[in-house]
PDB file of N, CA and C in Angstrom:
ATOM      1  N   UNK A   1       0.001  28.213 -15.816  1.00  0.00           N
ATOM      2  CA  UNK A   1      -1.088  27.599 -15.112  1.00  0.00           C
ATOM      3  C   UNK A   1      -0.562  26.819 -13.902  1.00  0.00           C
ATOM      4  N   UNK A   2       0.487  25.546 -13.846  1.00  0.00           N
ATOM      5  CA  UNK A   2       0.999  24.843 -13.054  1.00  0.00           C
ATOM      6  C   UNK A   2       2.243  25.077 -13.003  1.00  0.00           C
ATOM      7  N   UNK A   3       2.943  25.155 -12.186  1.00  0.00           N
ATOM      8  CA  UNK A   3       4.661  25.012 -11.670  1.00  0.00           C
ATOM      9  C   UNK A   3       4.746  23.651 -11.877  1.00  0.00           C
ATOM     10  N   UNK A   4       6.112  23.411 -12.144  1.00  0.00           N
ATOM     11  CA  UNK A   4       6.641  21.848 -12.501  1.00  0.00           C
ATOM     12  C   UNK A   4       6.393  21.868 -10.764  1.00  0.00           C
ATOM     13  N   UNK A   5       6.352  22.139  -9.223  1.00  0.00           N
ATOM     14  CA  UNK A   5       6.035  21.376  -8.242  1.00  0.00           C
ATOM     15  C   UNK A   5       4.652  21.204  -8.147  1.00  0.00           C
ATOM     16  N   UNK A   6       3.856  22.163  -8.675  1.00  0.00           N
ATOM     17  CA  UNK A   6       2.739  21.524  -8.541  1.00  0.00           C
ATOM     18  C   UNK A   6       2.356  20.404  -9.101  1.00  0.00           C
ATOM     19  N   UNK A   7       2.502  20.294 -10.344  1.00  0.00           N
ATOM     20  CA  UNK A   7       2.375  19.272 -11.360  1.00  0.00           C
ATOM     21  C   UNK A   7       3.196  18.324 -10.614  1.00  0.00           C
ATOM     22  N   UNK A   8       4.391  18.422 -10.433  1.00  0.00           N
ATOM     23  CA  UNK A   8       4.772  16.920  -9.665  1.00  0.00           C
ATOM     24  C   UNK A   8       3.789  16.298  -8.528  1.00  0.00           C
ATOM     25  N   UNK A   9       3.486  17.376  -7.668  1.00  0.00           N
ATOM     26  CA  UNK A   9       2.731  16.980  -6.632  1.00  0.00           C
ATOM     27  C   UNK A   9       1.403  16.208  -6.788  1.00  0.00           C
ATOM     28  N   UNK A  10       0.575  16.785  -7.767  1.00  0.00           N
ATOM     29  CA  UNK A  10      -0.708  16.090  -8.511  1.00  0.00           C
ATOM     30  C   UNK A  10      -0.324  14.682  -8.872  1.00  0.00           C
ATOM     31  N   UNK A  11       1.017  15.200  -9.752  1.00  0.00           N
ATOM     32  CA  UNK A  11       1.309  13.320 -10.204  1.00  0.00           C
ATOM     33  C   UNK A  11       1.519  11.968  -8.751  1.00  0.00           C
ATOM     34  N   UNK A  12       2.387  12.688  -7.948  1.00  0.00           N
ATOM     35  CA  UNK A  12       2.569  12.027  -7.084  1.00  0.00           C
ATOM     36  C   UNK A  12       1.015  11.729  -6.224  1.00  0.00           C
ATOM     37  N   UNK A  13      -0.043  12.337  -5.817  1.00  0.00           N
ATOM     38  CA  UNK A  13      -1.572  12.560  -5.410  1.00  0.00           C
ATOM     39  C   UNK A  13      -1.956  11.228  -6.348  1.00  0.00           C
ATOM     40  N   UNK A  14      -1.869  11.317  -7.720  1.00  0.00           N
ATOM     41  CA  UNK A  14      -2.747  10.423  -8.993  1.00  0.00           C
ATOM     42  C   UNK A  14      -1.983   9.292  -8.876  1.00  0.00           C
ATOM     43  N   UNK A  15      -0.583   8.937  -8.399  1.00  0.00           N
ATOM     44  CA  UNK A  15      -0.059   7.874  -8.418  1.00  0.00           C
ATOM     45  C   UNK A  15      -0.369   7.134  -6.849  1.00  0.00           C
ATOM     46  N   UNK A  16      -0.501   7.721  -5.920  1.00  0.00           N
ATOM     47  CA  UNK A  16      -0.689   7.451  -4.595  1.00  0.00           C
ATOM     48  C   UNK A  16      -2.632   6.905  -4.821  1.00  0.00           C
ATOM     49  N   UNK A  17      -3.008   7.593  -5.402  1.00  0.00           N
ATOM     50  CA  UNK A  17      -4.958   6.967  -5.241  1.00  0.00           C
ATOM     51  C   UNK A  17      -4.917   5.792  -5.892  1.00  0.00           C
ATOM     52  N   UNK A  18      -3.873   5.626  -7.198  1.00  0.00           N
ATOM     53  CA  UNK A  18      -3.880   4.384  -8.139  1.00  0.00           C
ATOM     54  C   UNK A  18      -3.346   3.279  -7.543  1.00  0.00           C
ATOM     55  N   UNK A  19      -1.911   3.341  -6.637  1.00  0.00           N
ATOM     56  CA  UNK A  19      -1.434   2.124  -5.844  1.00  0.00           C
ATOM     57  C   UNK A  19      -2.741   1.963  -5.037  1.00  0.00           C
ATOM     58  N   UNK A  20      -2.844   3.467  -4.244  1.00  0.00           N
ATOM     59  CA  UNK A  20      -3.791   2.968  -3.045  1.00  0.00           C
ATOM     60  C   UNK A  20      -5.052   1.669  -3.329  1.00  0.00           C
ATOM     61  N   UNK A  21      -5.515   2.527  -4.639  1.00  0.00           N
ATOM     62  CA  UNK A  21      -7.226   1.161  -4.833  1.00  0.00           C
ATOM     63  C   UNK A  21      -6.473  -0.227  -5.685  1.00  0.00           C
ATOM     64  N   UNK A  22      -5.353  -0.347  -5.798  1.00  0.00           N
ATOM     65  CA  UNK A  22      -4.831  -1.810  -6.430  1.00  0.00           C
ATOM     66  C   UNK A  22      -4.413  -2.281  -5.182  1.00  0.00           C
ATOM     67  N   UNK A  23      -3.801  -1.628  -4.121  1.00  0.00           N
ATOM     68  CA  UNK A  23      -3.638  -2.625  -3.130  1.00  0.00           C
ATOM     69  C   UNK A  23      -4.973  -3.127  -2.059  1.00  0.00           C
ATOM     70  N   UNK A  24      -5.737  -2.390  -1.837  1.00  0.00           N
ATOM     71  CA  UNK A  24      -7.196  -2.578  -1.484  1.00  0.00           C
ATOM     72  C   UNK A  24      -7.568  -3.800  -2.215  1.00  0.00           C
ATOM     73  N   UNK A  25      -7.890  -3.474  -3.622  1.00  0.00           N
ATOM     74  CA  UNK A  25      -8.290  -4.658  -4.454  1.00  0.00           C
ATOM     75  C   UNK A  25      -7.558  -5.967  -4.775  1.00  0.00           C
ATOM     76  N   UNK A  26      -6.444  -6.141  -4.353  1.00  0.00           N
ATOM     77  CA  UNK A  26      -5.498  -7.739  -4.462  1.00  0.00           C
ATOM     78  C   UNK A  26      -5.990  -7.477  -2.808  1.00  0.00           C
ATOM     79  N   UNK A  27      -5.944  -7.370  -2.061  1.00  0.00           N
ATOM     80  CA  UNK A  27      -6.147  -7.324  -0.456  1.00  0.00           C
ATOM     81  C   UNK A  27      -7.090  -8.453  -0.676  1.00  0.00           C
ATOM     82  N   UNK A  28      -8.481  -7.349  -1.344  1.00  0.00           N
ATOM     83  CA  UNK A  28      -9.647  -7.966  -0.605  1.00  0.00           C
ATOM     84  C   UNK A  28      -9.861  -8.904  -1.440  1.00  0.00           C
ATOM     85  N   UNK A  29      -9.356  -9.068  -2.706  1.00  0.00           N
ATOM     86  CA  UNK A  29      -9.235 -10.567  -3.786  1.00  0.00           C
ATOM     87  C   UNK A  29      -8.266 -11.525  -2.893  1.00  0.00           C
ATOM     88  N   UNK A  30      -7.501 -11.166  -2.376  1.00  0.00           N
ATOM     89  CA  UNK A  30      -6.828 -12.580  -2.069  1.00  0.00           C
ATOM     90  C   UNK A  30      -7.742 -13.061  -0.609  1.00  0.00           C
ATOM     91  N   UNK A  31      -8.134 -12.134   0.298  1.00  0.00           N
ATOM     92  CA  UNK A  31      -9.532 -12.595   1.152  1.00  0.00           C
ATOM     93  C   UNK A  31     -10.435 -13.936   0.409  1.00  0.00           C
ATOM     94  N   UNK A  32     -11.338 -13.387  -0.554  1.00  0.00           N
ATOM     95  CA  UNK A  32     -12.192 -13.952  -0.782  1.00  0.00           C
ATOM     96  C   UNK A  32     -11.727 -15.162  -1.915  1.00  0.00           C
ATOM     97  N   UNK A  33     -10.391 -15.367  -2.416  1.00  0.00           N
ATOM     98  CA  UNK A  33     -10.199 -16.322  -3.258  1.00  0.00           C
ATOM     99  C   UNK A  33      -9.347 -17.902  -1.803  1.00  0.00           C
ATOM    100  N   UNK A  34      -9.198 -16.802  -0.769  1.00  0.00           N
ATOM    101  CA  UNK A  34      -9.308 -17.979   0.427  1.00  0.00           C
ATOM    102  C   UNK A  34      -9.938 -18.500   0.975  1.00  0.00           C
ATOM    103  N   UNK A  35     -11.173 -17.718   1.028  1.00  0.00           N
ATOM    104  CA  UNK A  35     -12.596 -17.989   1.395  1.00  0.00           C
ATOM    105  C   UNK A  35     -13.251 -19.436   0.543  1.00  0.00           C
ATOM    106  N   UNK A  36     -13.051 -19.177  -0.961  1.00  0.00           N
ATOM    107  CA  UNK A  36     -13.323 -19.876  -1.365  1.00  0.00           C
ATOM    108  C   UNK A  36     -12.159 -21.019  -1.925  1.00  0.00           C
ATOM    109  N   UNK A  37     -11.315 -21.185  -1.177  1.00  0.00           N
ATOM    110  CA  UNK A  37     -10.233 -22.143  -1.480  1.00  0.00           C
ATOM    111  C   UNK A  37      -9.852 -22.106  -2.790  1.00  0.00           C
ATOM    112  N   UNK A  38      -9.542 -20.622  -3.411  1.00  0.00           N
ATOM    113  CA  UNK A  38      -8.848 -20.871  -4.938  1.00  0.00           C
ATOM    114  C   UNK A  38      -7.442 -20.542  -4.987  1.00  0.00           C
ATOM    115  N   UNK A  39      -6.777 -19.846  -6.173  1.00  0.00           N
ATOM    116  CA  UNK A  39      -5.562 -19.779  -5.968  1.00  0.00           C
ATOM    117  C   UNK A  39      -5.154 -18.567  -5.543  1.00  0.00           C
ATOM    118  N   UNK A  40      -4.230 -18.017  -4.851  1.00  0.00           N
ATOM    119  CA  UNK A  40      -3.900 -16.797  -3.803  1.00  0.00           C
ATOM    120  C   UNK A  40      -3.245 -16.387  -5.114  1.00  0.00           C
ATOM    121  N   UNK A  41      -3.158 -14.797  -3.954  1.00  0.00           N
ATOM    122  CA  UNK A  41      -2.081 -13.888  -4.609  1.00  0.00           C
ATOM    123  C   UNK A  41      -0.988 -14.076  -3.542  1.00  0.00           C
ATOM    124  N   UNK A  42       0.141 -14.216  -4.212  1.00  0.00           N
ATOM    125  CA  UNK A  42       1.846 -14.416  -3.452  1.00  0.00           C
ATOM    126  C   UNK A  42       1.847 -13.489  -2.479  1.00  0.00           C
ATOM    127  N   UNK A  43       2.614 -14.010  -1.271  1.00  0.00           N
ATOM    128  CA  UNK A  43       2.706 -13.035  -0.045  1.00  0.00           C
ATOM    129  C   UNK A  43       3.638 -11.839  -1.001  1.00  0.00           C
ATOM    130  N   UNK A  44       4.660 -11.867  -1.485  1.00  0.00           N
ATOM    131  CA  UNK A  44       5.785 -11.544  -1.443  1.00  0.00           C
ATOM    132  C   UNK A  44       5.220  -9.886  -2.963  1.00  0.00           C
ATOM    133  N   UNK A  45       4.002 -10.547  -3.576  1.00  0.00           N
ATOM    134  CA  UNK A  45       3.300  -9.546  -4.231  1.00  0.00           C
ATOM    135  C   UNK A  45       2.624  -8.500  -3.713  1.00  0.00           C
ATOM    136  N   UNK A  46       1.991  -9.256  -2.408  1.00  0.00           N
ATOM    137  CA  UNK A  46       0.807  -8.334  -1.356  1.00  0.00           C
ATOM    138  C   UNK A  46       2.662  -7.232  -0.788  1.00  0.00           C
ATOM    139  N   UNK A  47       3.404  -7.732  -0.188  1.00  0.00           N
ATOM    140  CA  UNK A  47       4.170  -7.109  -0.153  1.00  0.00           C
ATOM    141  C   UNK A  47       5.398  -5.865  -0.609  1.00  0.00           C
ATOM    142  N   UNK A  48       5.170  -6.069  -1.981  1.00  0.00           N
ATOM    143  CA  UNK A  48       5.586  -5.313  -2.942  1.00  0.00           C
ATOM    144  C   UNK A  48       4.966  -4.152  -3.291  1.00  0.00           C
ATOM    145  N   UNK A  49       3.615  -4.765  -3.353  1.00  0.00           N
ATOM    146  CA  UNK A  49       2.724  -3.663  -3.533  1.00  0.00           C
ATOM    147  C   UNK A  49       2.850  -2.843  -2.147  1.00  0.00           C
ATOM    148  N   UNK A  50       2.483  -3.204  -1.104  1.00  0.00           N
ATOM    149  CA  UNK A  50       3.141  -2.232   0.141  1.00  0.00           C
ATOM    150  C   UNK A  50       4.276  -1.499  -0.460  1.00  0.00           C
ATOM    151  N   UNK A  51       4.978  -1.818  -0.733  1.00  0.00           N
ATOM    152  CA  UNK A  51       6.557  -1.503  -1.098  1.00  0.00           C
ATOM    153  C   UNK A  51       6.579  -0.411  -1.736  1.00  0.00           C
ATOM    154  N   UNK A  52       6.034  -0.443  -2.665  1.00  0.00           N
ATOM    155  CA  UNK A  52       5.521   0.496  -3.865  1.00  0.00           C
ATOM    156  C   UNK A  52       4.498   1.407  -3.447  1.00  0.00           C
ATOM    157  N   UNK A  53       3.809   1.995  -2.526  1.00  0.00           N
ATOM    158  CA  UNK A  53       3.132   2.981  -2.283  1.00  0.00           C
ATOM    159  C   UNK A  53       1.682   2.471  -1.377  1.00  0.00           C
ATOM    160  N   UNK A  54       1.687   1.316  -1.487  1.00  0.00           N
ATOM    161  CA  UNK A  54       0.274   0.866  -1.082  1.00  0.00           C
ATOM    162  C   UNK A  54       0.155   0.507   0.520  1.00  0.00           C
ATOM    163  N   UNK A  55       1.267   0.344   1.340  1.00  0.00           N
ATOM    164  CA  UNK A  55       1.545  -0.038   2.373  1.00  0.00           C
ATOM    165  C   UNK A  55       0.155   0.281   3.403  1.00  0.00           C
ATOM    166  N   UNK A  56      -0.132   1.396   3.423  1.00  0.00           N
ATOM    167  CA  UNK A  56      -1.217   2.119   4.904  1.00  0.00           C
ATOM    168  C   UNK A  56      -2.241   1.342   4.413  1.00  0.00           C
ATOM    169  N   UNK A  57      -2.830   1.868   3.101  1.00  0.00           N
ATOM    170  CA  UNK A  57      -4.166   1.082   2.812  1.00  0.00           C
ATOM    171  C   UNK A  57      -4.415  -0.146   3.148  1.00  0.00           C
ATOM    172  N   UNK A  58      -3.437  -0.925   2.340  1.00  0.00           N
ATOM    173  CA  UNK A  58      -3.963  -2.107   2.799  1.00  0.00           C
ATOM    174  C   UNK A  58      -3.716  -3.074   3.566  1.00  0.00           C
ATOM    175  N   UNK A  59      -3.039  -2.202   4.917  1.00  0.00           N
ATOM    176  CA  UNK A  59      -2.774  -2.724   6.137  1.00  0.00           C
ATOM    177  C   UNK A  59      -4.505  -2.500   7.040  1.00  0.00           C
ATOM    178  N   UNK A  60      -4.794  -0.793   6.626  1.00  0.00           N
ATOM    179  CA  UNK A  60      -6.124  -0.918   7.118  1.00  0.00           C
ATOM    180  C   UNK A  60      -6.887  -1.509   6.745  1.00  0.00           C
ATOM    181  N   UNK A  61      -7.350  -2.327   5.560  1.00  0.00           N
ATOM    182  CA  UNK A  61      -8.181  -3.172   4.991  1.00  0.00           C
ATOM    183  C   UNK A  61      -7.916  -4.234   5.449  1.00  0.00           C
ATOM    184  N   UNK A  62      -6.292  -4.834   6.004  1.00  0.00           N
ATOM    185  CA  UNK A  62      -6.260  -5.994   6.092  1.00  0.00           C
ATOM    186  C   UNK A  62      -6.804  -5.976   8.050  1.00  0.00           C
ATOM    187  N   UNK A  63      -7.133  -4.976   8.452  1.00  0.00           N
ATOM    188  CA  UNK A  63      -7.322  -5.005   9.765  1.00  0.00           C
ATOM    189  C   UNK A  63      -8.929  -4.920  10.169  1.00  0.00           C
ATOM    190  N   UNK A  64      -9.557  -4.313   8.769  1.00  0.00           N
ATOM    191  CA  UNK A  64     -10.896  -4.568   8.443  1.00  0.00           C
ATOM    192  C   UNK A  64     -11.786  -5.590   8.102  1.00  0.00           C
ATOM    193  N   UNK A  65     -10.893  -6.229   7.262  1.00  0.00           N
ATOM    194  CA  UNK A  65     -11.506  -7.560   6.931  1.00  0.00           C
ATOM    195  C   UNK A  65     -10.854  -8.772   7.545  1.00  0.00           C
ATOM    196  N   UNK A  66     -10.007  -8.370   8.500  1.00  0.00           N
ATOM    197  CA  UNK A  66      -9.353  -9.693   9.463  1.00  0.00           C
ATOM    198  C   UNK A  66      -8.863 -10.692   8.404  1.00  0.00           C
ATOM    199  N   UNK A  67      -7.909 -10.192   7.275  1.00  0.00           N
ATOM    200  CA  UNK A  67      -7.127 -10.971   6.747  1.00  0.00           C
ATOM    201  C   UNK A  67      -5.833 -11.067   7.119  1.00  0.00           C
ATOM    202  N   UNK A  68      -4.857 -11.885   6.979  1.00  0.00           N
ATOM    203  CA  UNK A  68      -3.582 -11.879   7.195  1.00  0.00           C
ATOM    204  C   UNK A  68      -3.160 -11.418   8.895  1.00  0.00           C
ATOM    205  N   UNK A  69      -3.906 -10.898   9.458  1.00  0.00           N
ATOM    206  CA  UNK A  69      -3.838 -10.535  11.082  1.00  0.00           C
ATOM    207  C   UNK A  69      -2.999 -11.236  12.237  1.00  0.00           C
ATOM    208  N   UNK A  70      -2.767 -12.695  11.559  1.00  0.00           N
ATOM    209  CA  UNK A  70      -1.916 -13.177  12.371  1.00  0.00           C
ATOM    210  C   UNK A  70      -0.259 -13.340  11.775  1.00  0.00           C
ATOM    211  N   UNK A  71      -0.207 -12.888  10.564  1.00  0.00           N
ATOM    212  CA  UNK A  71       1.051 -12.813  10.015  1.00  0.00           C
ATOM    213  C   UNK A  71       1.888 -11.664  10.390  1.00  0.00           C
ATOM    214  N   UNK A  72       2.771 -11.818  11.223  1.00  0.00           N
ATOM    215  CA  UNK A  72       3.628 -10.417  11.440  1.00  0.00           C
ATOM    216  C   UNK A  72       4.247  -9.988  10.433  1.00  0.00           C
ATOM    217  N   UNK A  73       4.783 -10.821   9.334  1.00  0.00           N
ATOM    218  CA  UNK A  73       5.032 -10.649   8.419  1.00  0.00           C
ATOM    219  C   UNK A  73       4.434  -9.409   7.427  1.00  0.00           C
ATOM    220  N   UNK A  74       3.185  -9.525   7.902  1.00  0.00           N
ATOM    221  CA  UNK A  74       2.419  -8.117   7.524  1.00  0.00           C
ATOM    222  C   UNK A  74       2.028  -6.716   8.375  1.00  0.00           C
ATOM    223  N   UNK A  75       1.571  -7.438   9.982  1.00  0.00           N
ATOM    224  CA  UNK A  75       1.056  -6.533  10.386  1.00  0.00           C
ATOM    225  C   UNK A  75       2.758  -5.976  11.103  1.00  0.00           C
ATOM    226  N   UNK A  76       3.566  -6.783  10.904  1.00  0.00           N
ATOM    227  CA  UNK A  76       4.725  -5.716  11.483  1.00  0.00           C
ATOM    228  C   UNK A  76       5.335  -4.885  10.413  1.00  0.00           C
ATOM    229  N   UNK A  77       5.400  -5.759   9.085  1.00  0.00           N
ATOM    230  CA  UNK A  77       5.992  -5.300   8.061  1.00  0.00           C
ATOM    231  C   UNK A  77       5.152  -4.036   7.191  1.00  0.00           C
ATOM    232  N   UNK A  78       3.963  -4.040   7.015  1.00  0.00           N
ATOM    233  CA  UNK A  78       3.404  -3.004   6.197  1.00  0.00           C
ATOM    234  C   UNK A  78       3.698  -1.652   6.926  1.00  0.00           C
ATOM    235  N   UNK A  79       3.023  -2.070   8.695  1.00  0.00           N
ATOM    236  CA  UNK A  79       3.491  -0.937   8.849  1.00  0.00           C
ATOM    237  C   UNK A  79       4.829   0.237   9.071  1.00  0.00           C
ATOM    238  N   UNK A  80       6.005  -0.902   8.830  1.00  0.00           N
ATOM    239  CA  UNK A  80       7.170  -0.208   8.946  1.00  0.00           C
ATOM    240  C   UNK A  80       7.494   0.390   7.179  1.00  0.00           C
ATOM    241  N   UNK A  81       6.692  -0.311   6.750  1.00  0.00           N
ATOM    242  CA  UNK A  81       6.928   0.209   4.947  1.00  0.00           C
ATOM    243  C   UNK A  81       6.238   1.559   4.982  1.00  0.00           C
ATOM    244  N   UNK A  82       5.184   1.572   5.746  1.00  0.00           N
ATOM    245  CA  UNK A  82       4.492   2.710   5.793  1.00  0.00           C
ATOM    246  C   UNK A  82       5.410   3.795   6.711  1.00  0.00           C
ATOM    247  N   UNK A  83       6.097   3.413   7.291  1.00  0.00           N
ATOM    248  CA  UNK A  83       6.912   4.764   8.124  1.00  0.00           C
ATOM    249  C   UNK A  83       8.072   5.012   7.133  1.00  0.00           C
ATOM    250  N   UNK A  84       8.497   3.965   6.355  1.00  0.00           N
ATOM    251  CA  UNK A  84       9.664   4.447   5.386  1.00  0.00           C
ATOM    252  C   UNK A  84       9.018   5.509   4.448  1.00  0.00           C
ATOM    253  N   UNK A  85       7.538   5.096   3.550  1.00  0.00           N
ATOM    254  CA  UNK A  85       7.075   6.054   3.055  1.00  0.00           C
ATOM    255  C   UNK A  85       7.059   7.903   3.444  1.00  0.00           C
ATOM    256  N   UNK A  86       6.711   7.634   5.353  1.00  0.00           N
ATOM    257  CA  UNK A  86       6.737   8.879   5.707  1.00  0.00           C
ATOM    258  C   UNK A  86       8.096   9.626   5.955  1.00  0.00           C
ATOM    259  N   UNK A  87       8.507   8.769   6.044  1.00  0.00           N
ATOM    260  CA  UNK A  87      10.262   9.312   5.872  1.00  0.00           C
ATOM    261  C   UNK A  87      10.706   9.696   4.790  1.00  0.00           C
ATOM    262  N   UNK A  88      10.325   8.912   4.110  1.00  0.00           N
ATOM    263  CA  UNK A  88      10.911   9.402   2.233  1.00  0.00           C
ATOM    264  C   UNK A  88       9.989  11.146   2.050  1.00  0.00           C
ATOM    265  N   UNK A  89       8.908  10.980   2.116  1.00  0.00           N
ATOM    266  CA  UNK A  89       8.126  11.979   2.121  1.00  0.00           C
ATOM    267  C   UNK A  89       8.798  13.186   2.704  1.00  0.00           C
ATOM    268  N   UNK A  90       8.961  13.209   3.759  1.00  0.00           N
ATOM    269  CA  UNK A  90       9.455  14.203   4.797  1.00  0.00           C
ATOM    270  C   UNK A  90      11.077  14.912   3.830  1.00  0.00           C
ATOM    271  N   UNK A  91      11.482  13.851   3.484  1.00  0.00           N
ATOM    272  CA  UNK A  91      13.373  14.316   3.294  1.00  0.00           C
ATOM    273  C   UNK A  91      13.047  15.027   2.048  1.00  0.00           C
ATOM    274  N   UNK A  92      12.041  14.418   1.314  1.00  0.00           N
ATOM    275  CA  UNK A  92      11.589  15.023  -0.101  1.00  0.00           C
ATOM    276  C   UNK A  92      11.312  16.336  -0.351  1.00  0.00           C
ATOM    277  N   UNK A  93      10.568  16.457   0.953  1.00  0.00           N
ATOM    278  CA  UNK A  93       9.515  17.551   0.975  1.00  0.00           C
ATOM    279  C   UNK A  93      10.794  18.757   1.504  1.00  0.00           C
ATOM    280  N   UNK A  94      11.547  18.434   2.640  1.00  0.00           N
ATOM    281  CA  UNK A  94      13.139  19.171   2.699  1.00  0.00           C
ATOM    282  C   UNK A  94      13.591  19.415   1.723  1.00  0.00           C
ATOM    283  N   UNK A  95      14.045  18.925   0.663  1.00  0.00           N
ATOM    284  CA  UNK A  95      15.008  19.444  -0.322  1.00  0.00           C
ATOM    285  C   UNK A  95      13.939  20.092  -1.352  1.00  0.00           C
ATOM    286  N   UNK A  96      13.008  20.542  -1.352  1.00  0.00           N
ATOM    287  CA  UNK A  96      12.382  21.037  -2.577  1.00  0.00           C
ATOM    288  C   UNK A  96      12.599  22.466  -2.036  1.00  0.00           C
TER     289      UNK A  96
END
């Protein structure tokens, strides 16, 4: 039915939608828990999660909802996490 690349590829697809909507969702939670002056989520978490697969998303969310916008810390950093992603991708996609 599936080749072990396909099946990898799906997994990698099912793991990429799952970071993607957890980093969306701490995004737009740490928005509105500033909004209302409660307790944040750690830069260094919002960052990780970039780290870990979530980087594009929720750089565009954070450019949507005008959070974090003045932190270069993010808007320089997610998106260079996001070009490492496409790099990793690319060399990956070479050796198969």
């Amino acid at each position: 039915m599936f080749d072990s690349l396909t099946a990898a590829i799906c997994v990698f697809i099912i793991y990429y939608i799952i970071i993607s909507i957890y980093g969306v969702s701490i995004t737009i939670s740490d928005k509105k828990r500033a909004v209302k002056g409660k307790r944040r989520i750690s830069e260094n978490h919002l960052m990780i999660t970039g780290l870990i697969g979530a980087s594009l998303p929720m750089f565009i969310t954070m450019k949507i909802i005008r959070h974090k916008t003045k932190h270069l810390k993010f808007m320089i950093g997610l998106p260079v996490e996001s070009l490492f992603h496409i790099i990793l991708l690319i060399l990956i996609l070479n050796l198969i």
